[in-house]
C-alpha atoms as a PDB file:
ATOM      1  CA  UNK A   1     -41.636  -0.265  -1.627  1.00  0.00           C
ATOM      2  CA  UNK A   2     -38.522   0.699  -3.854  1.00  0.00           C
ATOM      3  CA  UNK A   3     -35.103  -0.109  -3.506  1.00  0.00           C
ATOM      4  CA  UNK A   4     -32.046   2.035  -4.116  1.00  0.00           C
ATOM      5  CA  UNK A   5     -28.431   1.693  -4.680  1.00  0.00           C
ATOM      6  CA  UNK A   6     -26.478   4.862  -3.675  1.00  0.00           C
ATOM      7  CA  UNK A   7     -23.061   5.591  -4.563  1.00  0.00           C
ATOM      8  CA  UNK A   8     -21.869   8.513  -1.962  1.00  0.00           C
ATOM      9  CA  UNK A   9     -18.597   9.899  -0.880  1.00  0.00           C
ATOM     10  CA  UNK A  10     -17.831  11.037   2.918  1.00  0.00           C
ATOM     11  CA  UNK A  11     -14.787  12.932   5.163  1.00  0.00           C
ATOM     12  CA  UNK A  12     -13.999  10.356   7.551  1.00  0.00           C
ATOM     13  CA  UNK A  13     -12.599  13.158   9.637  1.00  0.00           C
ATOM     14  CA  UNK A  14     -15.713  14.193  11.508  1.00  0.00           C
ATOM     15  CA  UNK A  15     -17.361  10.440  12.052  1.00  0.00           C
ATOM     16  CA  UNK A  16     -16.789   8.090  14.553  1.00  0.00           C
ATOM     17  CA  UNK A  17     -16.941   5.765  11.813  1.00  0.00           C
ATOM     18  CA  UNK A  18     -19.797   4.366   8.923  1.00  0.00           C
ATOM     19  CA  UNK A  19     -21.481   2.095  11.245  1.00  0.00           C
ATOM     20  CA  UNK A  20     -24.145   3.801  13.656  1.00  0.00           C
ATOM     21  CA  UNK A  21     -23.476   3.504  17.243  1.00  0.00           C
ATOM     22  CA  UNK A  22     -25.524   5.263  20.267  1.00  0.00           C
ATOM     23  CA  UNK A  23     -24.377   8.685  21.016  1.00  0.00           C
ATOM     24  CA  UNK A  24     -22.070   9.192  18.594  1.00  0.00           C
ATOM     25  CA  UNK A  25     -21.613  10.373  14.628  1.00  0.00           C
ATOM     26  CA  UNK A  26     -21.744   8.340  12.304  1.00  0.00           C
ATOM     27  CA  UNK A  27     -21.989   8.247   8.507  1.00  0.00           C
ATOM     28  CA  UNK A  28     -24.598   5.397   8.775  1.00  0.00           C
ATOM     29  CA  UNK A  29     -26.506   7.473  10.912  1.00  0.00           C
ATOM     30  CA  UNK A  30     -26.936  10.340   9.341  1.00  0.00           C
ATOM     31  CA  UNK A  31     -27.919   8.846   6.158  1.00  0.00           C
ATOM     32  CA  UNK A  32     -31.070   6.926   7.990  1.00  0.00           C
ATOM     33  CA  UNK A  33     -31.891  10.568  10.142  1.00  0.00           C
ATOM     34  CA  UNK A  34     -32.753  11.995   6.425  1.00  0.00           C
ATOM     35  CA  UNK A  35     -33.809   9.054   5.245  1.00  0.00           C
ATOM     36  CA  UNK A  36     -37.108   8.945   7.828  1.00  0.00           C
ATOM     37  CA  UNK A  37     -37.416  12.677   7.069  1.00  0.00           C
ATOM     38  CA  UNK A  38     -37.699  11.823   3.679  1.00  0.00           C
ATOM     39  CA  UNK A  39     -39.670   8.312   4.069  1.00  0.00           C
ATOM     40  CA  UNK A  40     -42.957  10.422   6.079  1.00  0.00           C
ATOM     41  CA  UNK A  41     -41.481   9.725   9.562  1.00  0.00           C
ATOM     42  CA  UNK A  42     -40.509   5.691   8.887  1.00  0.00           C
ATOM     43  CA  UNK A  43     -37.548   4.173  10.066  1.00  0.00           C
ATOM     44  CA  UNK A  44     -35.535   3.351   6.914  1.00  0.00           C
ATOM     45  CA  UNK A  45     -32.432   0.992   7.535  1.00  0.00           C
ATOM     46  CA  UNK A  46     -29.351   1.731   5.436  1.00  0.00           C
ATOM     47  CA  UNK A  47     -27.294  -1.495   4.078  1.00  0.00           C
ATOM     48  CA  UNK A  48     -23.778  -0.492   3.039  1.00  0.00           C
ATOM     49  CA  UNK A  49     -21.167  -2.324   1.130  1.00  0.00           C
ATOM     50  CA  UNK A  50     -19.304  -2.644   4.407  1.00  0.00           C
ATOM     51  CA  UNK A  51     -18.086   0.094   7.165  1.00  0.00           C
ATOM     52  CA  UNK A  52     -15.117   2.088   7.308  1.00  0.00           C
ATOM     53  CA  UNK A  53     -13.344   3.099  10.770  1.00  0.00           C
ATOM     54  CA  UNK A  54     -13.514   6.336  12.557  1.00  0.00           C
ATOM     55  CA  UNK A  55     -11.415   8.557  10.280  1.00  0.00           C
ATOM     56  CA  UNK A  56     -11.630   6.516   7.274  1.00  0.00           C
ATOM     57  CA  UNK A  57     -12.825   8.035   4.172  1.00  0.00           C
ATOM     58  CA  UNK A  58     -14.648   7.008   0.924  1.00  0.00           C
ATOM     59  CA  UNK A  59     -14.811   8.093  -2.481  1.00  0.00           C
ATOM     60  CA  UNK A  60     -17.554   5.789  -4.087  1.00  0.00           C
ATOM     61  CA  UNK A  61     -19.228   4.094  -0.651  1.00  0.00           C
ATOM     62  CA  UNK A  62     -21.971   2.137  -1.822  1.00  0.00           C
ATOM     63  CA  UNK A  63     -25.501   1.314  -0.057  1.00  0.00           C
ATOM     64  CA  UNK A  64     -28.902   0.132  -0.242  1.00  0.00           C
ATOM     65  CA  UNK A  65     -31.872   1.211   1.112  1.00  0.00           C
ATOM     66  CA  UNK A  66     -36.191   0.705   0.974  1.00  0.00           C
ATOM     67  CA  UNK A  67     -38.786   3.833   0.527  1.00  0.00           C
ATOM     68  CA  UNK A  68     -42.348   3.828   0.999  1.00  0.00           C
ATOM     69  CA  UNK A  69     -42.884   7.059  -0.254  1.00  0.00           C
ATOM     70  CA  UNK A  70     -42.873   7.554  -4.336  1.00  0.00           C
ATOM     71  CA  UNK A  71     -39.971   9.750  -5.811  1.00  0.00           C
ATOM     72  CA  UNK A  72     -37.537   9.531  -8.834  1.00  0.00           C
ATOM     73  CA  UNK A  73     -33.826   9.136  -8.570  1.00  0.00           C
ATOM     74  CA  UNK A  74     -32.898  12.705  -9.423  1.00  0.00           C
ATOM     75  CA  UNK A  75     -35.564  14.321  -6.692  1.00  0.00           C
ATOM     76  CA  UNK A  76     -33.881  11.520  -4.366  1.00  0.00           C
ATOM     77  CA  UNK A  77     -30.251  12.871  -4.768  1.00  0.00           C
ATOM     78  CA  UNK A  78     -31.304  16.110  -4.782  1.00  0.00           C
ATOM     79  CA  UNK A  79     -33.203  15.889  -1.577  1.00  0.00           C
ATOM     80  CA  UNK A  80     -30.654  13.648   0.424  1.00  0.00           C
ATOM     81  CA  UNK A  81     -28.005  16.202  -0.751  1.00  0.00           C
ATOM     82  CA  UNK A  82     -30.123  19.227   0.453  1.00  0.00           C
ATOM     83  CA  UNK A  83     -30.438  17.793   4.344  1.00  0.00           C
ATOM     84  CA  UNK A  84     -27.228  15.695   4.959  1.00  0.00           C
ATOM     85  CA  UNK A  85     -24.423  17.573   6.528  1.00  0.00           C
ATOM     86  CA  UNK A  86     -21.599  18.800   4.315  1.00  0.00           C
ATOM     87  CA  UNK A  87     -19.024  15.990   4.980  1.00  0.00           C
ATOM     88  CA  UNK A  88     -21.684  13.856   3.090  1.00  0.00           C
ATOM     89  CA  UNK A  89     -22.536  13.763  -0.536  1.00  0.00           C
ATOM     90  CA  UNK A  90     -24.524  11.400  -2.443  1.00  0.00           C
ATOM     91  CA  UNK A  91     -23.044  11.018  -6.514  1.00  0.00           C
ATOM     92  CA  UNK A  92     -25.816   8.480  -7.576  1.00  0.00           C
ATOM     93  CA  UNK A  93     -29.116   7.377  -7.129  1.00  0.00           C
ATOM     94  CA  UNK A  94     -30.605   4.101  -9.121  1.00  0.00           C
ATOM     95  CA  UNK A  95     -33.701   2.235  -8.070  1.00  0.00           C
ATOM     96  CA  UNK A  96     -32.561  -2.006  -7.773  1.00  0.00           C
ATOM     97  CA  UNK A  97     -34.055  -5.041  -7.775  1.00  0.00           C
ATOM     98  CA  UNK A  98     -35.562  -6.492  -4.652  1.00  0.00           C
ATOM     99  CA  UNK A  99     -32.935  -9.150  -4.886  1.00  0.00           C
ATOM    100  CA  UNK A 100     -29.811  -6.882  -4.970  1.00  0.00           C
ATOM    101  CA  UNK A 101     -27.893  -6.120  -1.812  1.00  0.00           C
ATOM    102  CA  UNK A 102     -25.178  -3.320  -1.372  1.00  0.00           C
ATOM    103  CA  UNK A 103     -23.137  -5.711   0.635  1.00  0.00           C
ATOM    104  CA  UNK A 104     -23.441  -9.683  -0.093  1.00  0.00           C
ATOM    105  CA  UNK A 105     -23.785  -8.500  -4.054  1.00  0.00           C
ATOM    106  CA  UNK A 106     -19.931  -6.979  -4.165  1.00  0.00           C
ATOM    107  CA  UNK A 107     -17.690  -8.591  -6.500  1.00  0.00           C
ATOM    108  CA  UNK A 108     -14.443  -6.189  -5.496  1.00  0.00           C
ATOM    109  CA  UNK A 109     -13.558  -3.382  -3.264  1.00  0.00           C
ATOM    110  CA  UNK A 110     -10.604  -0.333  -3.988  1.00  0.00           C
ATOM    111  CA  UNK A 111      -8.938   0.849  -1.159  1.00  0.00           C
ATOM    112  CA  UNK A 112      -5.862   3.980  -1.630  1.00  0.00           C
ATOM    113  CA  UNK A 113      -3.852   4.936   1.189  1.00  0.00           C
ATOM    114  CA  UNK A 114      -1.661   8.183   1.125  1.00  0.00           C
ATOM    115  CA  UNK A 115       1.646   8.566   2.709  1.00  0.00           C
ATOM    116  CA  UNK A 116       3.305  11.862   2.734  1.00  0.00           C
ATOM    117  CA  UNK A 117       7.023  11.421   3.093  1.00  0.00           C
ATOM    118  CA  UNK A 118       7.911  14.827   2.690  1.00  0.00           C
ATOM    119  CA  UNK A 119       7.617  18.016   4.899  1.00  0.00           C
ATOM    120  CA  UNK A 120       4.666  18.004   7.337  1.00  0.00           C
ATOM    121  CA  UNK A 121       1.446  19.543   6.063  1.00  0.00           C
ATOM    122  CA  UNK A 122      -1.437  20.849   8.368  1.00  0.00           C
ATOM    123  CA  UNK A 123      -3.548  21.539   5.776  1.00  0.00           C
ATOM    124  CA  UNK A 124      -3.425  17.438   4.475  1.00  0.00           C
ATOM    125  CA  UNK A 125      -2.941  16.397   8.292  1.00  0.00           C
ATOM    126  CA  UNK A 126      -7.016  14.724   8.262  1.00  0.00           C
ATOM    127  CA  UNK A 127      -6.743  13.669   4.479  1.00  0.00           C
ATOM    128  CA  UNK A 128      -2.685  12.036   3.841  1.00  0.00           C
ATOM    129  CA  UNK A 129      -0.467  10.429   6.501  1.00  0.00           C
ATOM    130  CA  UNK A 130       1.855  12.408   8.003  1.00  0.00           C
ATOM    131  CA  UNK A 131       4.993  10.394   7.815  1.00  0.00           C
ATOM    132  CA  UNK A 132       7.294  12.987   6.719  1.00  0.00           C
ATOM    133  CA  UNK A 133      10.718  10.936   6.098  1.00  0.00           C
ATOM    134  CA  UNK A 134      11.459   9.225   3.198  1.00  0.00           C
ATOM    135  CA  UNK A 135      10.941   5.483   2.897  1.00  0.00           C
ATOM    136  CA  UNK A 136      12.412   3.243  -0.218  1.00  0.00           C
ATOM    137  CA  UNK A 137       9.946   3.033  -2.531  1.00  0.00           C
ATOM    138  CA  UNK A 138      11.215   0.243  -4.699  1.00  0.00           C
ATOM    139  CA  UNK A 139      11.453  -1.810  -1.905  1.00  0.00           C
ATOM    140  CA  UNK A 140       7.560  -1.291  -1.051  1.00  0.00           C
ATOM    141  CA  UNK A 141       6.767  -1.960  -4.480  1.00  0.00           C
ATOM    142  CA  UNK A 142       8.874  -5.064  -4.424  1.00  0.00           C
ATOM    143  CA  UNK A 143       6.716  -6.139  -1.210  1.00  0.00           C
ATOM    144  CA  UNK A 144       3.261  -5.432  -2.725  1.00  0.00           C
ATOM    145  CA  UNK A 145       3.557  -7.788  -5.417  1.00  0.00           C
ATOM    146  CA  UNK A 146       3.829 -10.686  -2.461  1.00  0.00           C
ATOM    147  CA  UNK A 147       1.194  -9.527  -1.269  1.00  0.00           C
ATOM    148  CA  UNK A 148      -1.121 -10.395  -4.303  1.00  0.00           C
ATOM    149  CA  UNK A 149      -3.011 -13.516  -4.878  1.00  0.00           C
ATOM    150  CA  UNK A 150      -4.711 -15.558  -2.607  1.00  0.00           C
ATOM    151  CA  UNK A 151      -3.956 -15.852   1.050  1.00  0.00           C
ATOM    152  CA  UNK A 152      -5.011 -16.672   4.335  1.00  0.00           C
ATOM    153  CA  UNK A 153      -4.527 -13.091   5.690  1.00  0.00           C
ATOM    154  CA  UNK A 154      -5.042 -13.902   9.577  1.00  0.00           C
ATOM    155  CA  UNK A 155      -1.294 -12.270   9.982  1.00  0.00           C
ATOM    156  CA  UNK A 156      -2.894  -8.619   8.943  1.00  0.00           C
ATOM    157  CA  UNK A 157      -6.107  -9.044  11.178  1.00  0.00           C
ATOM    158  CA  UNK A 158      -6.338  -8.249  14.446  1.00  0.00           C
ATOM    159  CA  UNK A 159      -5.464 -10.746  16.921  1.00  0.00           C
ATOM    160  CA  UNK A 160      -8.838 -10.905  18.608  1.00  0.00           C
ATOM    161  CA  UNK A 161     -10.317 -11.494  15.663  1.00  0.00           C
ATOM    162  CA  UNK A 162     -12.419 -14.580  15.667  1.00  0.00           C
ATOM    163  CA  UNK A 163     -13.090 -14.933  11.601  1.00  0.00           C
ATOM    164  CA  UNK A 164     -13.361 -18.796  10.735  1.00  0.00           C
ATOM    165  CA  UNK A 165     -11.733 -17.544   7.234  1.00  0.00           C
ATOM    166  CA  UNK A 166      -9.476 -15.215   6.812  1.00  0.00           C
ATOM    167  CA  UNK A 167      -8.492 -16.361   2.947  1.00  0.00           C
ATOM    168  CA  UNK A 168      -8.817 -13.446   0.307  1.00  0.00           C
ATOM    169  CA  UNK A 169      -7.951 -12.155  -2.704  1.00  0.00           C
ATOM    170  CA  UNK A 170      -6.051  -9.292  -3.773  1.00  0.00           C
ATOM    171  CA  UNK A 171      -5.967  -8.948  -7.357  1.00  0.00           C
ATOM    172  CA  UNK A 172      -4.012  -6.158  -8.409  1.00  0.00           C
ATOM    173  CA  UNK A 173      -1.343  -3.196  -6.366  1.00  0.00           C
ATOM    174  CA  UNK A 174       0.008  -0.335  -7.079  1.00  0.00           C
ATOM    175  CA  UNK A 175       1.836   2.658  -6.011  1.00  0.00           C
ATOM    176  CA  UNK A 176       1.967   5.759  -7.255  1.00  0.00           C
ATOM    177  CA  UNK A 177       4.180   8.716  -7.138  1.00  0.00           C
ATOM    178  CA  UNK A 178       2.297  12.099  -7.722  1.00  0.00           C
ATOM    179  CA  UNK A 179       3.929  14.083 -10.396  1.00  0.00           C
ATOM    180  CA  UNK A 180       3.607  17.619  -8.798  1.00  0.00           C
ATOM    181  CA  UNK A 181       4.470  16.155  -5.342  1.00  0.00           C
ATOM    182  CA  UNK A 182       6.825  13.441  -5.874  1.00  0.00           C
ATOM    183  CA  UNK A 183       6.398  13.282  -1.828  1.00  0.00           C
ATOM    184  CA  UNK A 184       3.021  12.258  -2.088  1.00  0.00           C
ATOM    185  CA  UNK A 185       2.692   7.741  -2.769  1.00  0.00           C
ATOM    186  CA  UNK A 186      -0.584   6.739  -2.846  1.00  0.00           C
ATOM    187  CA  UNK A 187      -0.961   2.734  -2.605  1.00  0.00           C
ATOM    188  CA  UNK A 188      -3.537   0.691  -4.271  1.00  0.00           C
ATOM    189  CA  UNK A 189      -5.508  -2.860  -3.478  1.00  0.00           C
ATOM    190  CA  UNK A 190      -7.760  -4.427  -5.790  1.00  0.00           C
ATOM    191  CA  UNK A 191      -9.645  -7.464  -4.093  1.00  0.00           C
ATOM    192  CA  UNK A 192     -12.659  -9.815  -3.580  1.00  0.00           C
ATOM    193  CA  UNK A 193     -12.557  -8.371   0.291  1.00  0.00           C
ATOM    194  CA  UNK A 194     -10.864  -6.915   3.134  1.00  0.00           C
ATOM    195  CA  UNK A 195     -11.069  -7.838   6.654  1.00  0.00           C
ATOM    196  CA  UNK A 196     -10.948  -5.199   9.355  1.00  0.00           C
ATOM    197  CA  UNK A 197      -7.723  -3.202   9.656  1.00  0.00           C
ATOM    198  CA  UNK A 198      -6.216  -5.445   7.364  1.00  0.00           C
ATOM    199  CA  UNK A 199      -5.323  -2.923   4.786  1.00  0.00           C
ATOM    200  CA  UNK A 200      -3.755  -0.480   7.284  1.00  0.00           C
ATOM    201  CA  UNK A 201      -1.693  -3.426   8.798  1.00  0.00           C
ATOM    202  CA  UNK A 202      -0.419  -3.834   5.292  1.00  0.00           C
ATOM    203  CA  UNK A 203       0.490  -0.608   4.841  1.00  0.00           C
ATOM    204  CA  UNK A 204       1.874  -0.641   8.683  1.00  0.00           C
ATOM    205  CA  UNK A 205       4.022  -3.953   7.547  1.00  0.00           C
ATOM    206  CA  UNK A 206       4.910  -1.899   3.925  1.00  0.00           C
ATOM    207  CA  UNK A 207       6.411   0.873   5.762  1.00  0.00           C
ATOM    208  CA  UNK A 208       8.690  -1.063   7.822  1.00  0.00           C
ATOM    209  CA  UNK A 209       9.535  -2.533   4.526  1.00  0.00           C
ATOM    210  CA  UNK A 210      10.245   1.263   3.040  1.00  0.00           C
ATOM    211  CA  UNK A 211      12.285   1.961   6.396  1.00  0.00           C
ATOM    212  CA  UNK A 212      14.831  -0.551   6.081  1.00  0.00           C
ATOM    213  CA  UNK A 213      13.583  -2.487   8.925  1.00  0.00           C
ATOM    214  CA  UNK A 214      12.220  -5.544   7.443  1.00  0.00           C
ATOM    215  CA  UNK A 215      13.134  -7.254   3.729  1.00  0.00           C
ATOM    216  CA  UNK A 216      10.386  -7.174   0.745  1.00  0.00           C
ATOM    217  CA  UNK A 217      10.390 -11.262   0.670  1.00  0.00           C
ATOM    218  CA  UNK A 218       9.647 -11.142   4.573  1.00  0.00           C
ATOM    219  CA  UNK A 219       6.436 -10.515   3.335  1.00  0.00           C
ATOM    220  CA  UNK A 220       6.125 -14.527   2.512  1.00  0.00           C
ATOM    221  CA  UNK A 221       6.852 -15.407   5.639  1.00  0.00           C
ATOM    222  CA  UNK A 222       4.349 -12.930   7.334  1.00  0.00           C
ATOM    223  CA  UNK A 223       1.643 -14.800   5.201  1.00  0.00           C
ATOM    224  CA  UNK A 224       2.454 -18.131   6.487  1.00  0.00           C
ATOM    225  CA  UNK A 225       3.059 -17.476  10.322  1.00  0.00           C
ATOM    226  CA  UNK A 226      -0.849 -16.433  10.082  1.00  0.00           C
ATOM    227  CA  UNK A 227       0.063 -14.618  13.468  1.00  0.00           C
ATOM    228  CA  UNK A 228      -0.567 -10.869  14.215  1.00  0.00           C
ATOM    229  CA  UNK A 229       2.508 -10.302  15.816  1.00  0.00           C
ATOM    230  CA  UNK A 230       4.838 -11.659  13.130  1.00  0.00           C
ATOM    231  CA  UNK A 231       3.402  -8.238  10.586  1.00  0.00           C
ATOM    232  CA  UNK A 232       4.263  -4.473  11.174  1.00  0.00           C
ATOM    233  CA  UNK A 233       1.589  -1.825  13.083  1.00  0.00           C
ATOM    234  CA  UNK A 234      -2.009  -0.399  12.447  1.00  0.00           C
ATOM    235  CA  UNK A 235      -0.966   2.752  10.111  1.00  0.00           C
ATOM    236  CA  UNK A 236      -2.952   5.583  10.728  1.00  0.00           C
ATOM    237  CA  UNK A 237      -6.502   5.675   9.132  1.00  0.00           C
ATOM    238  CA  UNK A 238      -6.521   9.462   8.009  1.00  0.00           C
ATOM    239  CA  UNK A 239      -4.765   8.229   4.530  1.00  0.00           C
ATOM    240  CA  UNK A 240      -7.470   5.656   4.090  1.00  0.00           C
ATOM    241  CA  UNK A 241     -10.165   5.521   1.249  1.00  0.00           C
ATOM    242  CA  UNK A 242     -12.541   3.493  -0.002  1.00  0.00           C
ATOM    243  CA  UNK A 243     -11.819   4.288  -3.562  1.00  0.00           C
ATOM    244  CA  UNK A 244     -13.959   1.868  -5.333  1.00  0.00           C
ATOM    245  CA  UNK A 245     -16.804  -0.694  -4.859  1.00  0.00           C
ATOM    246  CA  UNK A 246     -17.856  -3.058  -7.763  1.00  0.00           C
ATOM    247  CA  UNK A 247     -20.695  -5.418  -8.464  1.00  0.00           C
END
């Protein structure tokens, strides 16, 4: 048996999300349907870095998986390429050590989200969210530098969450205006991990921040209360990407 690492990039748009489920598409699935095609009819059981929501997208999704069969790297990529569905595409394919896992191995995770504060556009409506009003920018930049460090981050997790620890670490923000489409600010977090929904209930929180709504420093107090109700909404997850996954 042989282990690989791929690094792959998916449209959320046409998933019900990474993680398999019955009766529905999934990115996870998918990936293990070729997989047995490829493995001489055995079940092969993909281990990624962690799972994205319906809608979600990734640039450089990482996972880990076991082969029976013999084959090199390149005839790997090329062959998972040639029978996954378009919205799928593996970039990479390197065999790992037995001892390696996709998921419990990650040092830090990138996640971009994409707000588009100008006029509405149908064409970006799966792949940027649709805000289309302005929003103060300083002031969200202000607010993201609060929000680095390490916290308890039970505040942007949902309330039936039942996580013993909800402390993390974001290392590094960022937001960035696009120079052909001023319009177009795409966030940044840099961190050990993420807990479910918690970067979209950032950004939710941010853009309440960028409305006028709420103060950058009420960010501080948001931390502490460690209470869901006390941050902003779930943003949509069509401007969501996993940009980055590191080991």
């Amino acid at each position: 048996m042989v282990r690989y690492l791929i690094t792959f990039s998916y449209d959320g748009s046409g998933f019900d999300g990474y993680q398999k489920q019955p009766k529905h598409r999934t990115v996870q699935g998918e990936l293990e349907k070729v997989l047995k095609q490829i493995n001489n009819d055995k079940k092969v059981d993909v281990q990624a870095s962690g799972r994205t929501d319906k809608g979600v997208h990734a640039l450089n999704q990482k996972a880990h998986f076991e082969l029976d069969v013999t084959i090199t790297e390149s005839k790997l990529k090329m062959a998972l390429n040639s029978y996954l569905p378009r919205d799928i595409y593996i970039k990479t394919v390197e065999v790992v050590p037995d001892t390696f896992h996709a998921r419990y191995n990650v040092k830090a995770k990138e996640y971009m989200y994409i707000i588009n504060i100008g006029e509405y556009n149908p064409l970006d409506r799966n792949y940027v969210y649709q805000y289309n009003k302005t929003l103060d920018v300083v002031a969200i930049e202000r607010a993201l530098k609060y929000l680095e460090g390490e916290h308890d981050f039970e505040s942007f997790s949902p309330a039936n969450n039942e996580k013993e620890n909800y402390v993390r670490t974001i290392s590094q923000t960022n937001l960035i205006r696009d120079l052909k489409n001023p319009n177009k600010i795409t966030i940044i977090f840099l961190g050990t991990g993420f807990l479910r929904y918690m970067v979209r209930n950032m950004i939710g929180t941010l853009i309440e921040i960028g409305e006028g709504k709420r103060k950058a420093e009420d960010i501080i107090e948001i931390i502490k209360a460690k209470d869901r109700t006390t941050a902003g909404p779930t943003s949509s997850p069509e401007g969501l990407y996993l940009k980055n996954v590191f080991y």
